[in-house]
N, C-alpha and C. Protein backbone atom coordinates (compact mmCIF):
# COMPACT_ATOMS: atom_id res chain seq x y z
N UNK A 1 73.76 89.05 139.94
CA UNK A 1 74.30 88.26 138.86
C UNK A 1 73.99 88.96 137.54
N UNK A 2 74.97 89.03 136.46
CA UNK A 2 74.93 89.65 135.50
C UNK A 2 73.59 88.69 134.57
N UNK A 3 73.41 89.44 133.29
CA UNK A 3 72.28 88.93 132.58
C UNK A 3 73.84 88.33 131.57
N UNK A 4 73.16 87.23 131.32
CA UNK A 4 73.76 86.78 130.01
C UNK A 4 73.29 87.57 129.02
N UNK A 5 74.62 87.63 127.80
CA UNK A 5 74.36 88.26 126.34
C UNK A 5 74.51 87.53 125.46
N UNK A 6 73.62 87.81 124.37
CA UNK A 6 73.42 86.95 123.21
C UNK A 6 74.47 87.46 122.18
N UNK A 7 75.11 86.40 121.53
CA UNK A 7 75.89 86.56 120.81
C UNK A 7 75.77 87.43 119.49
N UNK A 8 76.36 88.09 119.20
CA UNK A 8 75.66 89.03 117.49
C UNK A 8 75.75 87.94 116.59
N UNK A 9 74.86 88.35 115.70
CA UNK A 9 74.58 87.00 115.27
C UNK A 9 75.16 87.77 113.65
N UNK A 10 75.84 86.45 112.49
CA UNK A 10 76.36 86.28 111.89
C UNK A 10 75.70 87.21 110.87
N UNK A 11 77.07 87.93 110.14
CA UNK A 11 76.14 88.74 108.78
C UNK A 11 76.00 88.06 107.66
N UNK A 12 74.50 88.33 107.12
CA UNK A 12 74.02 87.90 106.14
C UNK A 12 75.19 88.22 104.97
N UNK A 13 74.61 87.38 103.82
CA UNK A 13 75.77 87.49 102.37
C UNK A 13 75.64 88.95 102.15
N UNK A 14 74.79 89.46 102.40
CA UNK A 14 74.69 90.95 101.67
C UNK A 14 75.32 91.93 102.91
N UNK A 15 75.37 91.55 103.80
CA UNK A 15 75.80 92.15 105.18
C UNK A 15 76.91 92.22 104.72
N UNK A 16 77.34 91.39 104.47
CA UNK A 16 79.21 90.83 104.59
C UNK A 16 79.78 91.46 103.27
N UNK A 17 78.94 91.38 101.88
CA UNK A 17 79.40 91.94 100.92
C UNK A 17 78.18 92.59 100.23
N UNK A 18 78.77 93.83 100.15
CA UNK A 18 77.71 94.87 99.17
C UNK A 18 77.17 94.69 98.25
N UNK A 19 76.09 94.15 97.60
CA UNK A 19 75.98 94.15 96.31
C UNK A 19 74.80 94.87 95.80
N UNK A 20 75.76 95.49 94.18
CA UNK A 20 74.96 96.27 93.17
C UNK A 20 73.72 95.68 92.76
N UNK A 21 73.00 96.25 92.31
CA UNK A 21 71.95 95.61 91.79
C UNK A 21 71.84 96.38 90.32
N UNK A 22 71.28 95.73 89.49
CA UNK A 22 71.11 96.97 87.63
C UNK A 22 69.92 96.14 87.50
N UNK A 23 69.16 96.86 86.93
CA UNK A 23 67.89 96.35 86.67
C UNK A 23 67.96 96.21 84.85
N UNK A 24 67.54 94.96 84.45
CA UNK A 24 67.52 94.80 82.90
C UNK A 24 66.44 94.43 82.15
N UNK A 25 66.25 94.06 81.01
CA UNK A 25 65.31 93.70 80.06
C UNK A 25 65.46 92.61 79.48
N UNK A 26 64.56 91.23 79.49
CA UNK A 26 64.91 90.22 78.79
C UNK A 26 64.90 90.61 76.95
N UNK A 27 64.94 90.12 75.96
CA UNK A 27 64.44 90.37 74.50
C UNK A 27 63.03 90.48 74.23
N UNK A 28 62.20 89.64 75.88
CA UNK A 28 60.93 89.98 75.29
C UNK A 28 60.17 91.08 76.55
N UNK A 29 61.26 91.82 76.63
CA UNK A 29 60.73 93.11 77.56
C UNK A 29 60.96 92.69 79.11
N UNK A 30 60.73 91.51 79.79
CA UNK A 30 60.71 90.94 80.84
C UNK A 30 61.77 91.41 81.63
N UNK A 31 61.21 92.11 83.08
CA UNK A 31 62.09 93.17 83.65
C UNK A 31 62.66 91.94 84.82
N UNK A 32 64.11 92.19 85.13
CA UNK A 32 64.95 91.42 85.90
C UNK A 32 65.89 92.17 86.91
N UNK A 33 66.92 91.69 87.51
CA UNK A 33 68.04 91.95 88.22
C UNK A 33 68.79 91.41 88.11
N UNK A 34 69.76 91.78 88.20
CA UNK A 34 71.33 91.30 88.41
C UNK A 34 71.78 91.94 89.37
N UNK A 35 72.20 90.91 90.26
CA UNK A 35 73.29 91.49 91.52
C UNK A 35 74.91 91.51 91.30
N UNK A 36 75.90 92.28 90.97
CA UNK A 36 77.36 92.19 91.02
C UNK A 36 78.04 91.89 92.69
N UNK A 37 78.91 91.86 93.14
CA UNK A 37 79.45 92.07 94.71
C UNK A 37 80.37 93.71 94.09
N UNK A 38 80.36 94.19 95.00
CA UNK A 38 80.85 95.96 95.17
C UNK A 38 82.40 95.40 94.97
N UNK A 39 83.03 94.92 94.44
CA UNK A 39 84.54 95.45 94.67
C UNK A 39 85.35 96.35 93.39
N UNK A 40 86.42 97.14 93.80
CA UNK A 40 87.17 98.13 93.50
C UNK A 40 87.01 97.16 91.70
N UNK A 41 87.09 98.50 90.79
CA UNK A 41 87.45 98.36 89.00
C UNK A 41 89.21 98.26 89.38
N UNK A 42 89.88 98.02 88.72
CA UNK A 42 91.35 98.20 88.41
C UNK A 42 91.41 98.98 88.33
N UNK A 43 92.60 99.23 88.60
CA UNK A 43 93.26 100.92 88.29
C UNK A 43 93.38 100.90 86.42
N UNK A 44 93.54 102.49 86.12
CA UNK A 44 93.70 103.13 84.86
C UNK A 44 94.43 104.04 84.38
N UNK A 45 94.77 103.99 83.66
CA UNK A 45 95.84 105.64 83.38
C UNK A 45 95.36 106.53 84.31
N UNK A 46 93.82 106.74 83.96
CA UNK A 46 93.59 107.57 83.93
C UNK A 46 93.10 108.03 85.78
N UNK A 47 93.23 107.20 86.48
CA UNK A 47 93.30 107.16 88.01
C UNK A 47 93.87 106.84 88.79
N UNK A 48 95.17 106.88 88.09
CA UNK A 48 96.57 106.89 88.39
C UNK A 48 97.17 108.25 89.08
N UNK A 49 96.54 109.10 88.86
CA UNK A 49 96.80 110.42 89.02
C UNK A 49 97.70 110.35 90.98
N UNK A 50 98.52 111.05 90.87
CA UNK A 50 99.75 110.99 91.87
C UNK A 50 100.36 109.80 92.47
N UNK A 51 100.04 108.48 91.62
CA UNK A 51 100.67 107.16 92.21
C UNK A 51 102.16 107.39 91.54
N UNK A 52 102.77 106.54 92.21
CA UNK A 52 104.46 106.45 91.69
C UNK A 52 104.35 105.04 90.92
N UNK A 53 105.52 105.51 90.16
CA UNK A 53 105.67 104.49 88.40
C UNK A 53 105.25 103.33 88.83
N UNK A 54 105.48 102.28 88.02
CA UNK A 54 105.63 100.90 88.22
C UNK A 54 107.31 100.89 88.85
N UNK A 55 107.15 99.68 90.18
CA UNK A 55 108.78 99.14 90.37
C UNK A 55 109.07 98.62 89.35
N UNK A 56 108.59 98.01 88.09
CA UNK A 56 109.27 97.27 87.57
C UNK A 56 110.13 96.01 88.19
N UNK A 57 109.37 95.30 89.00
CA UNK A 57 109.97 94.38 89.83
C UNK A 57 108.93 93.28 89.73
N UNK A 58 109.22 91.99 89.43
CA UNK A 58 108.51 90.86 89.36
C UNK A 58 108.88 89.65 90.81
N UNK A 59 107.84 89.48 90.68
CA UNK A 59 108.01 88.33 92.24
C UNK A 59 106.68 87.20 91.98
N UNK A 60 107.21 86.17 92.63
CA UNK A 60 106.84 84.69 92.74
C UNK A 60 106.07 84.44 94.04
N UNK A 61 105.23 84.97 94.94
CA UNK A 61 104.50 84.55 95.89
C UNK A 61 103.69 83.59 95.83
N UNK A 62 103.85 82.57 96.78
CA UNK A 62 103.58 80.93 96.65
C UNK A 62 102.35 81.10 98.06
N UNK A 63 101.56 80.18 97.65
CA UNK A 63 100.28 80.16 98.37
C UNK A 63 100.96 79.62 99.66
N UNK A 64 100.35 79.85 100.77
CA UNK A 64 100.85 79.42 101.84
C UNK A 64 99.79 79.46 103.31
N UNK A 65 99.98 78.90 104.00
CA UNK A 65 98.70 79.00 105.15
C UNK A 65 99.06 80.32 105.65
N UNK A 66 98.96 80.45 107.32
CA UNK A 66 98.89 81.22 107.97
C UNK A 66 100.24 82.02 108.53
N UNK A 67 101.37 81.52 107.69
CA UNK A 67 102.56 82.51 108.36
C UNK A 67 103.09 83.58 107.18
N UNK A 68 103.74 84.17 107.98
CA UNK A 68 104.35 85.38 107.04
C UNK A 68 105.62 85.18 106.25
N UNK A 69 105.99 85.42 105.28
CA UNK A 69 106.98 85.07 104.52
C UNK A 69 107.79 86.32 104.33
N UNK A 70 109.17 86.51 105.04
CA UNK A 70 109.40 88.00 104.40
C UNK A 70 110.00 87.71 102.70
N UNK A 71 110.06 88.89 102.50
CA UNK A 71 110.42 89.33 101.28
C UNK A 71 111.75 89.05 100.78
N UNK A 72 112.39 89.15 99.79
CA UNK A 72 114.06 89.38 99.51
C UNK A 72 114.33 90.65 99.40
N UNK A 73 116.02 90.97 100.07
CA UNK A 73 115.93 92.39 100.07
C UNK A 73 115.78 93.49 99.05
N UNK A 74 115.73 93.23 97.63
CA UNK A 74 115.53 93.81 96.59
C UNK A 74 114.16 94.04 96.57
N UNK A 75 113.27 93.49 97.04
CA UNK A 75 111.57 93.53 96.73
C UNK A 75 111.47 94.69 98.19
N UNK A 76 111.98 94.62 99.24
CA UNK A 76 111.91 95.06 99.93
C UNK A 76 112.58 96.59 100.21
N UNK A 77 113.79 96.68 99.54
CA UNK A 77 114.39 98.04 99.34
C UNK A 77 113.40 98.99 98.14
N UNK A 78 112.87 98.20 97.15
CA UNK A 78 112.18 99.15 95.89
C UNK A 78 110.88 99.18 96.55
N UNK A 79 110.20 98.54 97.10
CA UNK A 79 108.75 98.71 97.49
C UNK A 79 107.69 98.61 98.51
N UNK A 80 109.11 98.60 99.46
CA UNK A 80 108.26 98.99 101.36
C UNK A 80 107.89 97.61 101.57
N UNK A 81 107.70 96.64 100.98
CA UNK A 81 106.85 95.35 101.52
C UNK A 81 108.28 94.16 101.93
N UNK A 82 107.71 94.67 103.19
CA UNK A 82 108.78 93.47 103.85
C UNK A 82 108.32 92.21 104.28
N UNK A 83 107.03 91.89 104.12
CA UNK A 83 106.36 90.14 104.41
C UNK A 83 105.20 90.19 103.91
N UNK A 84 105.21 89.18 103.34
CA UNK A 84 103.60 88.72 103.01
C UNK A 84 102.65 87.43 103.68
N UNK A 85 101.68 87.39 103.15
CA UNK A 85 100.97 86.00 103.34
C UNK A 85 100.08 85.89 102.85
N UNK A 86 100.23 85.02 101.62
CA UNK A 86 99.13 84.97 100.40
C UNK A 86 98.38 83.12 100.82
N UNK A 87 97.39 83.42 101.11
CA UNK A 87 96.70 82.04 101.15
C UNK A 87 94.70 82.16 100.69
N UNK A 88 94.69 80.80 100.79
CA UNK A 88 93.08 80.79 100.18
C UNK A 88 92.58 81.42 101.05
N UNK A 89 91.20 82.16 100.29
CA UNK A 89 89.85 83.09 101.16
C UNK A 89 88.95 81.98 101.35
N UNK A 90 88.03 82.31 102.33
CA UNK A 90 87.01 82.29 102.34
C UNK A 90 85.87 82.48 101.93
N UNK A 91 86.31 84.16 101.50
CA UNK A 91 84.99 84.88 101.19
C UNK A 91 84.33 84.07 99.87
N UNK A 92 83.32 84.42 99.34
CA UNK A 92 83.00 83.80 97.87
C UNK A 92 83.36 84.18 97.04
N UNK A 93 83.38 85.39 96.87
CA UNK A 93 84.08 85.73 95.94
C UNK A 93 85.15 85.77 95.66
N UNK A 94 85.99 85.72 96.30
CA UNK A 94 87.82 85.63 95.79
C UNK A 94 88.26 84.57 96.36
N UNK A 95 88.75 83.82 95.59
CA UNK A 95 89.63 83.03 95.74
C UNK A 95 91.20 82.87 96.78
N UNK A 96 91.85 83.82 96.78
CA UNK A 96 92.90 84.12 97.45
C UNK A 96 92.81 85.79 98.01
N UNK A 97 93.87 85.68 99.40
CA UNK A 97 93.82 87.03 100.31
C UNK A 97 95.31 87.01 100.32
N UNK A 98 95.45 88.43 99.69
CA UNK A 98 97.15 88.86 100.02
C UNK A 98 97.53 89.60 100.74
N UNK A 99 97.69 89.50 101.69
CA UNK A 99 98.19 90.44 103.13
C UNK A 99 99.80 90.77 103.35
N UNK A 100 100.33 92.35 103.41
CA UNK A 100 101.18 92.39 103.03
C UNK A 100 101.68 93.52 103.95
N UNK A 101 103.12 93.66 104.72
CA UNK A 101 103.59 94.33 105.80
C UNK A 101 104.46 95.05 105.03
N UNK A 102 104.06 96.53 105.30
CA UNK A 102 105.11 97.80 104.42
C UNK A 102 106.11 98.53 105.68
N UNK A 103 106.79 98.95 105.31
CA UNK A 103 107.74 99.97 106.10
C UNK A 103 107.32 101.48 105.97
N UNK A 104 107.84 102.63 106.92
CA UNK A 104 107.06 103.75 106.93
C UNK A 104 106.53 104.44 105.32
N UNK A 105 107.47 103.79 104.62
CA UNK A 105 106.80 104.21 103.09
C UNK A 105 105.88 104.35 102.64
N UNK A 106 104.83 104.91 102.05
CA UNK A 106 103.41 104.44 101.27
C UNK A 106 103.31 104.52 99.86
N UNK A 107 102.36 103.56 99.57
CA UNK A 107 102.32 103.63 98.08
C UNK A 107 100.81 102.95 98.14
N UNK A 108 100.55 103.50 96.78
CA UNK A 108 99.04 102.85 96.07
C UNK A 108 99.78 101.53 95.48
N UNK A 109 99.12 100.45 95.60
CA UNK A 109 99.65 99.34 95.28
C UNK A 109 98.78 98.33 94.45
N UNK A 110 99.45 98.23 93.57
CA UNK A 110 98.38 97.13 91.87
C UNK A 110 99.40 96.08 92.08
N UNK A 111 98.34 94.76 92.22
CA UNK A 111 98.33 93.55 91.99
C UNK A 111 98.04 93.11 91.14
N UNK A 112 98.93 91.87 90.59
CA UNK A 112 98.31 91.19 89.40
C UNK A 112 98.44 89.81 89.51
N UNK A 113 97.86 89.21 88.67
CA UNK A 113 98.05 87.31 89.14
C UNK A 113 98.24 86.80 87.54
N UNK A 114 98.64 85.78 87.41
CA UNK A 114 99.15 85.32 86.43
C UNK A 114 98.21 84.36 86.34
N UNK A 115 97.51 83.91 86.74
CA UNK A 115 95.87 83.06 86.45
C UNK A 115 95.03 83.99 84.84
C-alpha cells in the first residue's frame, strides 16, 4: 500500500509576492522598513526601445466573471487580441486580472484603466 502524501502547503504572502524592502530614517534618526510588492514600473520612452507605435485604438472592457469575451473585428485585426476576460483578483494587491488571447502576432502590450 502506497504511503499517503501531504499536501504542499500554501505560500506564504511573501512566497506568493516578492517584496522589496528600503530601509529608512524617521526625523529623529529612528531606523525602519518599508516593504513595496515587486511589480513591473510602467513603461517609458525610454524602454520602449523596439516596441511598435501605439494602435491608437480605444476599447471598453466590462468586468466580467469567468468567460471569455471575444473582441470586435477592428480590435482584433490592429492588435492580435482576439478574447479577453477581465474580472476581479484575488491577489492583494490588484484589484482586477486581464487575461487576454493573441493570434500568431506578438507585441509588448501597455494597459491602461481609466480609474
Amino acid at each position: 500500500m502506497a504511503e499517503p502524501t501531504q499536501a504542499p502547503s500554501a505560500p506564504t504572502s511573501e512566497e506568493a509576492v516578492k517584496i522589496n524592502w528600503e530601509e529608512a530614517s524617521s526625523k529623529d534618526g529612528t531606523k525602519y522598513e518599508v516593504g513595496r510588492p515587486d511589480v513591473p514600473k510602467p513603461p517609458t520612452d525610454e524602454n520602449l526601445v523596439g516596441s511598435k507605435a501605439d494602435f491608437q485604438i480605444s476599447v471598453k472592457w466590462t468586468v466580467g466573471g469567468d468567460s471569455w469575451i471575444d473582441t470586435p473585428l477592428e480590435v482584433r485585426n490592429t492588435t492580435a487580441i482576439w478574447r479577453y476576460k477581465l474580472h476581479l483578483s484575488s491577489h492583494p494587491f490588484h484589484k482586477y486580472v486581464l487575461e487576454i488571447s493573441i493570434t500568431d502576432d506578438h507585441y509588448d502590450y501597455y494597459f491602461g484603466d481609466e480609474e
